[in-house]
Protein backbone atom coordinates (compact mmCIF):
# COMPACT_ATOMS: atom_id res chain seq x y z
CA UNK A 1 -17.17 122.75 1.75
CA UNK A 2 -18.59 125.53 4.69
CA UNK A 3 -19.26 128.74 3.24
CA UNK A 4 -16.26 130.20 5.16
CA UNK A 5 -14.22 127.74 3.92
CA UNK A 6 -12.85 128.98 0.43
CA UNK A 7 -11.65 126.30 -2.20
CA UNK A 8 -8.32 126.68 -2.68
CA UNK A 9 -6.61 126.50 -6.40
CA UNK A 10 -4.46 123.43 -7.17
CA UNK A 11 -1.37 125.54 -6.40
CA UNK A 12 -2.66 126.15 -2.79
CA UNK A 13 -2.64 122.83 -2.55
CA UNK A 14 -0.14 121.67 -3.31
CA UNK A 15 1.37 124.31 -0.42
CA UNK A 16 -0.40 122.09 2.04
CA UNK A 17 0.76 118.49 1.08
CA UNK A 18 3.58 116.25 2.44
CA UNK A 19 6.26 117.20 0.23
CA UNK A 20 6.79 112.92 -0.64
CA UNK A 21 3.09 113.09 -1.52
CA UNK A 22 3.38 116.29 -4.23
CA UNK A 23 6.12 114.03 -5.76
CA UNK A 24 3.72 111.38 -5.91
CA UNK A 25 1.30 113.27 -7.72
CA UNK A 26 3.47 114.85 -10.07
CA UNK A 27 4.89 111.54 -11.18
CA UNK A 28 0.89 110.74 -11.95
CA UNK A 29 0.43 113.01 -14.19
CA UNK A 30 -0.70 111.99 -17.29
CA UNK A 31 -0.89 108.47 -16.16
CA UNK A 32 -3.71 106.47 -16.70
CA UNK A 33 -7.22 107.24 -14.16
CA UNK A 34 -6.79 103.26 -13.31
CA UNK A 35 -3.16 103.71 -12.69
CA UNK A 36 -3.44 107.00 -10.74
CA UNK A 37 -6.26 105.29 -8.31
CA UNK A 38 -4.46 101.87 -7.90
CA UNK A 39 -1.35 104.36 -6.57
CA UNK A 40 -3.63 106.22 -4.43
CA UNK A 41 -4.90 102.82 -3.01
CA UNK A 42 -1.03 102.33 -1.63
CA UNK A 43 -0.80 105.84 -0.08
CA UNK A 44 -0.13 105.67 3.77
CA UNK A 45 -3.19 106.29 6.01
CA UNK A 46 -2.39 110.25 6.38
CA UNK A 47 -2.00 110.96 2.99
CA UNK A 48 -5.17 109.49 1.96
CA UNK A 49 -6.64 111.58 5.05
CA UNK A 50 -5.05 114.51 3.39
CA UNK A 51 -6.17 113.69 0.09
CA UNK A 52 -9.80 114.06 1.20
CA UNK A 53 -9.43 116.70 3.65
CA UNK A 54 -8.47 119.50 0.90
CA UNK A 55 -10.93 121.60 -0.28
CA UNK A 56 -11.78 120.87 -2.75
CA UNK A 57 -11.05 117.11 -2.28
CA UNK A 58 -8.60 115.48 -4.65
CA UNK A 59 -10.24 111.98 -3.35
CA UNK A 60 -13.24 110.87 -2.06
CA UNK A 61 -14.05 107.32 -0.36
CA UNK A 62 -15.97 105.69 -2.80
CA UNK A 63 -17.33 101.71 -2.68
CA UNK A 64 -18.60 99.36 0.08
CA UNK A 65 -15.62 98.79 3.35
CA UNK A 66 -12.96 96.77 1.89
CA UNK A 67 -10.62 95.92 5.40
CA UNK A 68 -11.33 95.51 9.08
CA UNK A 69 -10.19 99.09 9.76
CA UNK A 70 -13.04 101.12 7.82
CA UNK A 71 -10.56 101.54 4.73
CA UNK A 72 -12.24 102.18 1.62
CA UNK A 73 -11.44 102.59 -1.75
CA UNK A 74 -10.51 106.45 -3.29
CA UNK A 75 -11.92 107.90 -6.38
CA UNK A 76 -10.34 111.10 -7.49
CA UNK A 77 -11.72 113.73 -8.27
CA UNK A 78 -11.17 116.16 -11.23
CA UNK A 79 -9.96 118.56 -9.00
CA UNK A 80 -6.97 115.67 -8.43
CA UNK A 81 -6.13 115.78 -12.50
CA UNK A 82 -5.57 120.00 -11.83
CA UNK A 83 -3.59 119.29 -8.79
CA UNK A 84 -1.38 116.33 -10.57
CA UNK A 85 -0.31 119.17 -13.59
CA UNK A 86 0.26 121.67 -10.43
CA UNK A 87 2.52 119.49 -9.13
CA UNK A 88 4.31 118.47 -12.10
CA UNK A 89 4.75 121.61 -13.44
CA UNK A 90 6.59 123.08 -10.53
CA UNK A 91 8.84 119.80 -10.86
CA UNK A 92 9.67 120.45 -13.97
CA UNK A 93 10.22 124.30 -13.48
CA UNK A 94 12.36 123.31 -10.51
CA UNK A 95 13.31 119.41 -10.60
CA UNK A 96 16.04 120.41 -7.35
CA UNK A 97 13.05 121.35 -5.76
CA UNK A 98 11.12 118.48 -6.21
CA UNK A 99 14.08 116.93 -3.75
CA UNK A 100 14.24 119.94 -1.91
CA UNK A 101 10.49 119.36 -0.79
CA UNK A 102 11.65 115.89 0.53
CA UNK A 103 14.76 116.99 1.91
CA UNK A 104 12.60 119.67 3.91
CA UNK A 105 10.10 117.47 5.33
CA UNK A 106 13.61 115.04 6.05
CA UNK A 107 15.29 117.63 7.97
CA UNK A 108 11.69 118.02 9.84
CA UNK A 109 11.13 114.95 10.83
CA UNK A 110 14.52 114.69 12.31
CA UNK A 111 14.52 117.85 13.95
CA UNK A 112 10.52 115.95 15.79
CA UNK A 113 12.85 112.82 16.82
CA UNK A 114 15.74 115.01 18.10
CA UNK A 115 13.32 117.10 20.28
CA UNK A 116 11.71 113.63 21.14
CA UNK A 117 14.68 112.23 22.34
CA UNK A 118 16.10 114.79 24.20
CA UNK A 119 12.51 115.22 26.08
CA UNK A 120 12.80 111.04 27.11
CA UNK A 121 16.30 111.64 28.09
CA UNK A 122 15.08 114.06 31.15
């Protein structure tokens, strides 16, 4: 962390993350630390990315290179464990908007490929 980069609070957070990764870390919480990791293992290259980019991290690359591609294995953090109730407490304050988030980041996407396709089509 720079000094003009404030830590944010697990709430923040959770304002910045792919809406199909804050339902991923709500459904962690209060799992098991070996079952939360192995999960993170299985996260698509971006979401690790964003995993460690937050500040503070929720992960951090941890271990020797286990692939070809530089991929190494995540630890989380404690901050991860305050993040994880974050997110599960606004699911279960709001479970429609726990599908809302992924509906969102649906309607997104689609509006990226639309724009993508009309851009190839001139």
């Amino acid at each position: 962390m720079t000094p003009t980069t404030p830590a944010r609070t697990a709430s923040q957070v959770l304002e910045f993350l792919h809406p199909d990764l804050r339902a991923t870390l709500a459904s962690l919480h209060g799992a098991p630390r070996s079952v939360a990791e192995a999960t993170v293992q299985l996260l698509p290259f971006g979401s690790r990315a964003a995993l460690e980019m937050v500040v503070p991290s929720i992960a951090v690359a941890a271990g020797r290179q286990v692939r070809e591609d530089g991929r190494r294995p995540l630890t989380l953090t404690p901050f991860a464990y305050e993040v994880m109730a974050a997110a599960a407490a606004a699911a279960e304050a709001d479970p429609d908007g726990v599908d809302e988030w992924t509906r969102r980041a649906e309607r997104a996407a689609q509006m990226v490929d639309d724009k993508a396709a009309t851009q190839g089509r001139q």
